[in-house]
Protein backbone atom coordinates (compact mmCIF):
# COMPACT_ATOMS: atom_id res chain seq x y z
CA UNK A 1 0.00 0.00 0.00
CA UNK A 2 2.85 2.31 0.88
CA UNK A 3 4.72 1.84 -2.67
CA UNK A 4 0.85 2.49 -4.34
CA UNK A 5 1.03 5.70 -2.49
CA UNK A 6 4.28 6.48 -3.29
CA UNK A 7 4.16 5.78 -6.68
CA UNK A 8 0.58 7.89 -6.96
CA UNK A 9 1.14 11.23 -6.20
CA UNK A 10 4.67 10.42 -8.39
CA UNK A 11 2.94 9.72 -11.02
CA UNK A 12 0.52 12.22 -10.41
CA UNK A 13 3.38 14.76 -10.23
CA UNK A 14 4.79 13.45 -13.34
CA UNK A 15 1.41 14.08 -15.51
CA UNK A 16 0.52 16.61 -14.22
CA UNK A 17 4.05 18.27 -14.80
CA UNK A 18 4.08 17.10 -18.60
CA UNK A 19 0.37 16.80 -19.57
CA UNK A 20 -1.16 19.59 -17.80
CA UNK A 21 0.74 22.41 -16.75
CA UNK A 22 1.74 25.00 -19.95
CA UNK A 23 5.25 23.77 -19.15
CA UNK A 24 5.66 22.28 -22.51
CA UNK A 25 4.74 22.42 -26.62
CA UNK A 26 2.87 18.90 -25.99
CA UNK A 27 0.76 19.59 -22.64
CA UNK A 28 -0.42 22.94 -24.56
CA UNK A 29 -1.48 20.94 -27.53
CA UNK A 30 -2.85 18.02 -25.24
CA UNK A 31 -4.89 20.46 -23.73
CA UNK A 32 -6.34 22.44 -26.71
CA UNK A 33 -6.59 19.27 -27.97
CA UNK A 34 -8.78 18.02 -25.26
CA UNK A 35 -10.79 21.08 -25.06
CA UNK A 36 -11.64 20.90 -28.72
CA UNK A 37 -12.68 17.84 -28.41
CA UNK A 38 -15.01 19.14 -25.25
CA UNK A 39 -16.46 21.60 -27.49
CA UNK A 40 -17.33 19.90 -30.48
CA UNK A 41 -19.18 16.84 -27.86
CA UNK A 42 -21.00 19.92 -26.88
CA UNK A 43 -21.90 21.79 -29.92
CA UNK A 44 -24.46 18.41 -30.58
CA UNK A 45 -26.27 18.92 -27.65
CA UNK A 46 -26.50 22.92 -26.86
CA UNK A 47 -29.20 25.13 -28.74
CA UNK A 48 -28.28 27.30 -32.17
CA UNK A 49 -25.72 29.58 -31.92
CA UNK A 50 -25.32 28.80 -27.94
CA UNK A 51 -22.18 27.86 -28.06
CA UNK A 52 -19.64 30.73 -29.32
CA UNK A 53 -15.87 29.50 -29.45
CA UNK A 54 -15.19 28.62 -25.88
CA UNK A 55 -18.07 30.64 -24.44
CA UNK A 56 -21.53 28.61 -23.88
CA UNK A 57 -23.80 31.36 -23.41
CA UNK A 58 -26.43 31.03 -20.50
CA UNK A 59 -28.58 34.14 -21.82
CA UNK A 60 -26.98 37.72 -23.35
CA UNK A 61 -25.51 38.26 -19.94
CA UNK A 62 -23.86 35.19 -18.54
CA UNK A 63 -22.25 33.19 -19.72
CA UNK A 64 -19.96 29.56 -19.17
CA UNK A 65 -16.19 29.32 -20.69
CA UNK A 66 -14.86 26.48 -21.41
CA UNK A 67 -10.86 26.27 -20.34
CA UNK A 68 -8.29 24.29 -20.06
CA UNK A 69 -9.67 23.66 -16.40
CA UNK A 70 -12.91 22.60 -17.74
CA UNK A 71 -11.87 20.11 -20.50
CA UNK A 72 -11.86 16.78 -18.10
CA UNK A 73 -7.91 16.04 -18.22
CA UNK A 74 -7.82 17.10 -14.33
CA UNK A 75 -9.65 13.64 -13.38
CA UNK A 76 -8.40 11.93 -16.51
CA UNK A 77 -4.90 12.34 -15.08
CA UNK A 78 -5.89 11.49 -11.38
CA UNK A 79 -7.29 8.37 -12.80
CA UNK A 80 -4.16 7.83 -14.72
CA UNK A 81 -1.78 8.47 -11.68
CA UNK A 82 -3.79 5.42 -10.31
CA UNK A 83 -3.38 3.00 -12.77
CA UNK A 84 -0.04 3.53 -13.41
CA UNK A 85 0.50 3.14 -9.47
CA UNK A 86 -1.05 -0.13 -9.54
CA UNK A 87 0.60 -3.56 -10.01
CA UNK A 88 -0.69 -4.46 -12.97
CA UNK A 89 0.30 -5.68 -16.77
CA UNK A 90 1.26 -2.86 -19.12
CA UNK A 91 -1.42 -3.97 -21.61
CA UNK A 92 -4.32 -4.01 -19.18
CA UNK A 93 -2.90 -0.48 -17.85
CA UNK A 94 -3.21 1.10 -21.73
CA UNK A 95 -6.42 -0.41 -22.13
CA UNK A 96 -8.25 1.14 -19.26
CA UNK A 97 -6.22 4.16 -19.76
CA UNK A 98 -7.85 4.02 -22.96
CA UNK A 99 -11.35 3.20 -21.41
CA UNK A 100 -11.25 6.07 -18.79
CA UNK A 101 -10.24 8.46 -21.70
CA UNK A 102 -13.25 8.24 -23.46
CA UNK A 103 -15.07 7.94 -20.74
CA UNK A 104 -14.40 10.53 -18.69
CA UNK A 105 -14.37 12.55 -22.38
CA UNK A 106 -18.25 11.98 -22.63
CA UNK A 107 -19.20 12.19 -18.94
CA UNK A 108 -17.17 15.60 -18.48
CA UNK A 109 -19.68 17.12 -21.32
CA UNK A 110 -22.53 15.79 -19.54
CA UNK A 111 -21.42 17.54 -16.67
CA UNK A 112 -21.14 20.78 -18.42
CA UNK A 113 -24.23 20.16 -20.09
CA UNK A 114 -25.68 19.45 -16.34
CA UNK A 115 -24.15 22.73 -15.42
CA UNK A 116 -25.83 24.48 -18.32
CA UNK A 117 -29.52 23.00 -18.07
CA UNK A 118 -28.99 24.03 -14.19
CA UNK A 119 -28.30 27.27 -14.50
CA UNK A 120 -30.44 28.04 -17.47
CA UNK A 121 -33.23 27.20 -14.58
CA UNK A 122 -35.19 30.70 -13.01
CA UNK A 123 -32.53 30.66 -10.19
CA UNK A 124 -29.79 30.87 -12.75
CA UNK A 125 -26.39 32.49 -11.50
CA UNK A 126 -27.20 30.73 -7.70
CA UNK A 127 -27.23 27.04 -9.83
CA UNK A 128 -23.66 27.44 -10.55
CA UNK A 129 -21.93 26.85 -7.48
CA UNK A 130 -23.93 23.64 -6.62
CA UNK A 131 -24.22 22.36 -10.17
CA UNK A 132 -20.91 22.50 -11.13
CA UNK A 133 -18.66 22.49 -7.88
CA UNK A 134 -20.99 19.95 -5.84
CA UNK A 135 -22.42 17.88 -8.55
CA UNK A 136 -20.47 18.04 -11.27
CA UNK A 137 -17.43 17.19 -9.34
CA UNK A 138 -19.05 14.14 -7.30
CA UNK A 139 -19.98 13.07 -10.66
CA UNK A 140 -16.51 13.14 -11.63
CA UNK A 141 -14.79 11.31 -8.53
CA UNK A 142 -17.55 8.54 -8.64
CA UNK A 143 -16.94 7.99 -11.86
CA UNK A 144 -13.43 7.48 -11.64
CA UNK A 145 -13.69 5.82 -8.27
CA UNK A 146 -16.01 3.39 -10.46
CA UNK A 147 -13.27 3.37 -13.57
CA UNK A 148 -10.35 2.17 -10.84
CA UNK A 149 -12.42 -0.21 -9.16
CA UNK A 150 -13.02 -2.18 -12.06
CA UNK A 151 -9.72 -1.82 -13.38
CA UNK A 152 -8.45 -3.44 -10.20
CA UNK A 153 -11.31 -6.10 -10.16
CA UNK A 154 -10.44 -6.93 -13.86
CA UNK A 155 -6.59 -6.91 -13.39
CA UNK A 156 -4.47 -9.92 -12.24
CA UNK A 157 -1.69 -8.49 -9.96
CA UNK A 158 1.60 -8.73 -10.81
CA UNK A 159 5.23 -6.73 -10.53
CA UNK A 160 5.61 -5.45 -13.59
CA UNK A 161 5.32 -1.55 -13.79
């Protein structure tokens, strides 16, 4: 349990020092990369002309952007940092790397889109806080609670890193 700990916030360290931060040509390009990706997912679902580049607006005086902190590699990287911790076979690491990528790619526009229908409610602006920092986030660490937990229920142990 100690080296799983260890090796977690390592990792975590790691990916977050290469994949997220703007320390780097490839964790700026991962990350407009990612939030394209978020954007387009969400231009299916929002109304005409609703969403404007990285702005989703609410009504003409409120409206949502969509960042870098917004585009769902914060828990795709937790969820990362995990599986990489874990003593597991490389190929069944990739593969739910792969699985959690896509997704925590569809359920973080969901949560936007939660965000949006809430605060498009009468109440509006006074939605945001629990839609998006209550829900939306408790959506986002079940979800990946879920993701590990079956990665670690569908993964023979073993020493190789």
């Amino acid at each position: 349990m100690k080296r799983f700990i260890a090796l977690y916030f390592l990792f975590l360290a790691i990916f977050f020092t290469f994949f997220y931060a703007d320390t780097n040509v490839l964790s700026v390009y991962l990350n407009e990369a990612q939030t394209s990706l978020t954007l387009l997912l969400l231009n299916s679902f929002l109304g005409p002309d609703q969403l404007q580049g990285i702005d989703i607006w609410i009504n003409p005086h409120y409206k949502i952007i969509i960042n870098q902190a917004c585009n769902g590699m914060i828990p795709i990287l937790f969820l990362f940092a995990s599986i990489f911790a874990y003593p597991a076979t490389v190929w069944h690491k990739f593969l739910w790397m792969a699985i959690g990528y896509i997704v925590f790619s569809f359920v973080n526009v969901l949560r936007i889109l939660l965000v949006v229908h809430f605060v498009e409610q009468e109440e509006g602006r006074e939605n945001f806080y629990w839609s998006h920092d209550l829900m939306g986030n408790t959506l986002l660490m079940v979800v990946g609670l879920g993701l590990f937990i079956l990665f670690i229920k569908t993964s023979r142990r073993s020493k190789t890193f």
